[in-house]
N, C-alpha and C. Protein backbone atom coordinates (compact mmCIF):
# COMPACT_ATOMS: atom_id res chain seq x y z
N UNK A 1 83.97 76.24 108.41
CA UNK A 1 85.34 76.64 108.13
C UNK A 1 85.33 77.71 107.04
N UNK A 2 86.71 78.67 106.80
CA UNK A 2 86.11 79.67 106.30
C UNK A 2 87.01 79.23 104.82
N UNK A 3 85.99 79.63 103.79
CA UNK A 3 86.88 79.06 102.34
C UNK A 3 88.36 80.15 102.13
N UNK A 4 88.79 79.24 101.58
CA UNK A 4 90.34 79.47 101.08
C UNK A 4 90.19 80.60 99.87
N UNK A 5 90.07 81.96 99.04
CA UNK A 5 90.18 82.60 98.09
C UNK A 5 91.14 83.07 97.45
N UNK A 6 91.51 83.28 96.64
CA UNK A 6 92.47 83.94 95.99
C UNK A 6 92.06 85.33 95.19
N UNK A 7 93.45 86.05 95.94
CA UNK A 7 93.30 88.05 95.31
C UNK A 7 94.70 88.51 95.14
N UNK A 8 94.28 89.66 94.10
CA UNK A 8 95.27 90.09 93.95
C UNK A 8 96.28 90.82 95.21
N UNK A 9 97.41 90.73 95.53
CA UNK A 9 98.15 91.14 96.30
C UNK A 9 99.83 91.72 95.77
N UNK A 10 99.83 93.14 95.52
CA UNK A 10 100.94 93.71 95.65
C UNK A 10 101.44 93.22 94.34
N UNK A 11 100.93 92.83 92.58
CA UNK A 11 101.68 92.18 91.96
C UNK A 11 101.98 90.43 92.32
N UNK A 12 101.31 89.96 93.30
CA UNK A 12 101.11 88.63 93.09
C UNK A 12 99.92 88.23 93.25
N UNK A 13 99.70 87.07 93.28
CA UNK A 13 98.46 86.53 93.67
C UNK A 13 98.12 85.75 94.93
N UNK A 14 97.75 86.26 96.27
CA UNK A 14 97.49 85.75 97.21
C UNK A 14 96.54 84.77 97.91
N UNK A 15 96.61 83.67 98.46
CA UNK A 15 95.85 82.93 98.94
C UNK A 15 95.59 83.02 100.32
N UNK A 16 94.00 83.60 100.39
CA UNK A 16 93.77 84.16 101.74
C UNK A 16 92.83 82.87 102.24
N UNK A 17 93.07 82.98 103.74
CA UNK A 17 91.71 82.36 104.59
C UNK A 17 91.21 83.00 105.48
N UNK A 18 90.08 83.62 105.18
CA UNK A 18 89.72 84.58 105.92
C UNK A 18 90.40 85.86 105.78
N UNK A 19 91.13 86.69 106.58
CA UNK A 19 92.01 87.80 106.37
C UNK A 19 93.33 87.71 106.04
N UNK A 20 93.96 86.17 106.44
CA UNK A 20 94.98 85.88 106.78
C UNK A 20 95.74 85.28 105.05
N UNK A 21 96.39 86.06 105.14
CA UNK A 21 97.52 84.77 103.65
C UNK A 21 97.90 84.11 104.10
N UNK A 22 97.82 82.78 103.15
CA UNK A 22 98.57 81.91 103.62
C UNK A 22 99.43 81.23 102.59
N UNK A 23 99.39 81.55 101.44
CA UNK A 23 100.18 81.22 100.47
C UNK A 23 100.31 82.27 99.24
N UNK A 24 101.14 82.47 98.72
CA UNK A 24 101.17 83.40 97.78
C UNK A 24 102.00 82.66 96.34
N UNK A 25 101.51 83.30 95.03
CA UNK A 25 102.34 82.64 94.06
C UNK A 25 102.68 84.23 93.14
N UNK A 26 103.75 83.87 92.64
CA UNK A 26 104.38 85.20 91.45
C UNK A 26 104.66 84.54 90.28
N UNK A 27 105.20 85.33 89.29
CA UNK A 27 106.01 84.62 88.04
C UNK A 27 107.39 85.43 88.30
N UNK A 28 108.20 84.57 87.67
CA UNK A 28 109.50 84.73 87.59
C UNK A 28 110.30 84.75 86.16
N UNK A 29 110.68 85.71 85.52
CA UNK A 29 111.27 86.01 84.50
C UNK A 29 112.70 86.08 84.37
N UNK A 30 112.87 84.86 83.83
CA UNK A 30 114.45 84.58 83.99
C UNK A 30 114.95 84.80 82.59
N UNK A 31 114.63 84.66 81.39
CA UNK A 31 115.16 84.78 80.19
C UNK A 31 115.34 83.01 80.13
N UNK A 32 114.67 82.27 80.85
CA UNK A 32 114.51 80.81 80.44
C UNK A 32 113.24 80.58 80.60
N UNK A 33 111.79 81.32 80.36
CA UNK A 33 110.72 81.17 80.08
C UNK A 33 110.47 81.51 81.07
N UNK A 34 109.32 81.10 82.01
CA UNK A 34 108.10 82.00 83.12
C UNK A 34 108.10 80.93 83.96
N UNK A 35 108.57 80.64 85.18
CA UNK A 35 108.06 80.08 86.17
C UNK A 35 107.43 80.65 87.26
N UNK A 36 106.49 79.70 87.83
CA UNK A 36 105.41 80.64 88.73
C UNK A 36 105.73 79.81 90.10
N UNK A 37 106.46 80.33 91.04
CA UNK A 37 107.45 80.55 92.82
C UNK A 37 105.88 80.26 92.97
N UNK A 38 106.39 79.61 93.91
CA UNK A 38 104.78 79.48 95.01
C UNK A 38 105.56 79.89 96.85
N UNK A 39 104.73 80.72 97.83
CA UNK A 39 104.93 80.46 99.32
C UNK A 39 103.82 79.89 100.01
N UNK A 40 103.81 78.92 101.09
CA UNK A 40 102.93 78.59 101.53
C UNK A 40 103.50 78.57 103.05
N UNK A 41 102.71 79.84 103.42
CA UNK A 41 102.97 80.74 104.92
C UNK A 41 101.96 81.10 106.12
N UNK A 42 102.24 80.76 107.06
CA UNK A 42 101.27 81.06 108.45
C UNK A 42 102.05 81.86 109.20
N UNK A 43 101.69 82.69 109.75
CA UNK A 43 102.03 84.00 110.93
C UNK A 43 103.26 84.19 110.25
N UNK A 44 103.40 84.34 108.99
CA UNK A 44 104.97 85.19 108.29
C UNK A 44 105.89 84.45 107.97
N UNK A 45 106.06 83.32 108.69
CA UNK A 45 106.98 82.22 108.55
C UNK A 45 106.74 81.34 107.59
N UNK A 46 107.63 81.52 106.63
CA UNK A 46 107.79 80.43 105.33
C UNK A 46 107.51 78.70 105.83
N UNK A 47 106.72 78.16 105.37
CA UNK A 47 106.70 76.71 105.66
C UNK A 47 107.26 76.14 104.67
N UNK A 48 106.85 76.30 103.42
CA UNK A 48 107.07 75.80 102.47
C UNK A 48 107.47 76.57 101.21
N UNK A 49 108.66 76.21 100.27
CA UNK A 49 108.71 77.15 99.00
C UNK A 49 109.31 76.39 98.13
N UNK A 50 108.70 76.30 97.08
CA UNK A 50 109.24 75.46 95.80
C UNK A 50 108.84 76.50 94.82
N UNK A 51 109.02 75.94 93.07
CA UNK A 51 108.20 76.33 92.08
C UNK A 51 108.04 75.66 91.15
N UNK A 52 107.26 76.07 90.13
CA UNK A 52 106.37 75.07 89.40
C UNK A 52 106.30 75.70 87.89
N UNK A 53 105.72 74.69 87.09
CA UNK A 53 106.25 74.92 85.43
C UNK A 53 104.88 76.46 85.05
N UNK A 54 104.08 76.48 85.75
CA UNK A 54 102.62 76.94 85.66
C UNK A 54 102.12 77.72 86.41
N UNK A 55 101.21 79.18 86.34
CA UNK A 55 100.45 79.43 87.98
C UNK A 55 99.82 78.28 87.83
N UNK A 56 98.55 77.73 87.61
CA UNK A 56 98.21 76.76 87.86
C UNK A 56 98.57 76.06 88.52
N UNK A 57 100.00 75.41 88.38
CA UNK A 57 100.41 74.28 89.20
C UNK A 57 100.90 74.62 89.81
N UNK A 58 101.02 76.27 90.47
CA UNK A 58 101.79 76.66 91.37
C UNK A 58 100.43 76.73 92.73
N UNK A 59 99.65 77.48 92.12
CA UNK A 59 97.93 77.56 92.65
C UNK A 59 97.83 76.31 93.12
N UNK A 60 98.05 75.12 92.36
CA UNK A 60 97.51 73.98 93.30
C UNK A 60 98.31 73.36 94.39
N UNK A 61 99.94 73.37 94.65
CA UNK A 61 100.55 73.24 95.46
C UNK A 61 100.34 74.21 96.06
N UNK A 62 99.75 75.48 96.68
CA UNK A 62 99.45 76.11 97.75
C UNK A 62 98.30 75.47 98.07
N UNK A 63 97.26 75.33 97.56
CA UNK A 63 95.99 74.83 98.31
C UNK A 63 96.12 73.17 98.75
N UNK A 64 97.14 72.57 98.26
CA UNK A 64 97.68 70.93 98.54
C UNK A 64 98.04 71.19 99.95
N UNK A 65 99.10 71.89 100.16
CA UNK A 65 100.05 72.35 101.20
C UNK A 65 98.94 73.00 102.28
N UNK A 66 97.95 74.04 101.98
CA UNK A 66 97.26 74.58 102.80
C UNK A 66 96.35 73.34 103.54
N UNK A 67 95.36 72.68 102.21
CA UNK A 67 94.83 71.29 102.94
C UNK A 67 95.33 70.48 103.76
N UNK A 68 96.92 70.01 103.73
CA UNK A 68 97.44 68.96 104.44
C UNK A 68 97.97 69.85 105.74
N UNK A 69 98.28 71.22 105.84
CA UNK A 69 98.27 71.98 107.36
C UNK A 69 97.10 71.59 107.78
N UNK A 70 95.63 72.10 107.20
CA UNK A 70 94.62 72.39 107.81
C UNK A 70 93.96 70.78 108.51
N UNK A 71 94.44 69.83 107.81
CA UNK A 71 94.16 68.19 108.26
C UNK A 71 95.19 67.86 109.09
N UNK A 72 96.28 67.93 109.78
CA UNK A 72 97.43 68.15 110.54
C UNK A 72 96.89 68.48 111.54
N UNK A 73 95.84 70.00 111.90
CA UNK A 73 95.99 70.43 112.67
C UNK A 73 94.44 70.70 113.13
N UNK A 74 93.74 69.34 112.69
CA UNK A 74 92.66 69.08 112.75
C UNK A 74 91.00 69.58 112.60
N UNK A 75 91.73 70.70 111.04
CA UNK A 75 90.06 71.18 110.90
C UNK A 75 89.55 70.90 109.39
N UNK A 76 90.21 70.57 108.87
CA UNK A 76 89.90 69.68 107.59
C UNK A 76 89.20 68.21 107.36
């Protein structure tokens, strides 16, 4: 299976597999401190979107979300 990486993309940080993104995270500057948006996306279509206090904890709900697709759909 091909590993999951993370790169820079366009001002965010993308989570690729193989060529493909599949999740992406940003920060968000609201004038109430920095939250870091997470997407966790296959063929363009949003599956999932929340956000989180952290990249970090934004980083790990994409690869949570990516694992439990990839065990779903039986290659994990």
């Amino acid at each position: 299976m091909t590993r999951a990486l993370w790169k820079p993309w366009h001002g965010l940080e993308a989570l690729y597999l193989g060529e493909i993104i599949v999740g992406r995270v940003s920060i968000n500057r609201n004038g109430k401190g920095d939250a870091a948006s997470w997407i966790f996306n296959l063929a363009g279509a949003t599956a999932h979107w929340t956000t989180a206090r952290t990249v970090e904890q934004a980083r790990e709900a994409v690869e949570a979300k990516l694992h439990d697709w990839l065990d779903k759909a039986g290659f994990a």
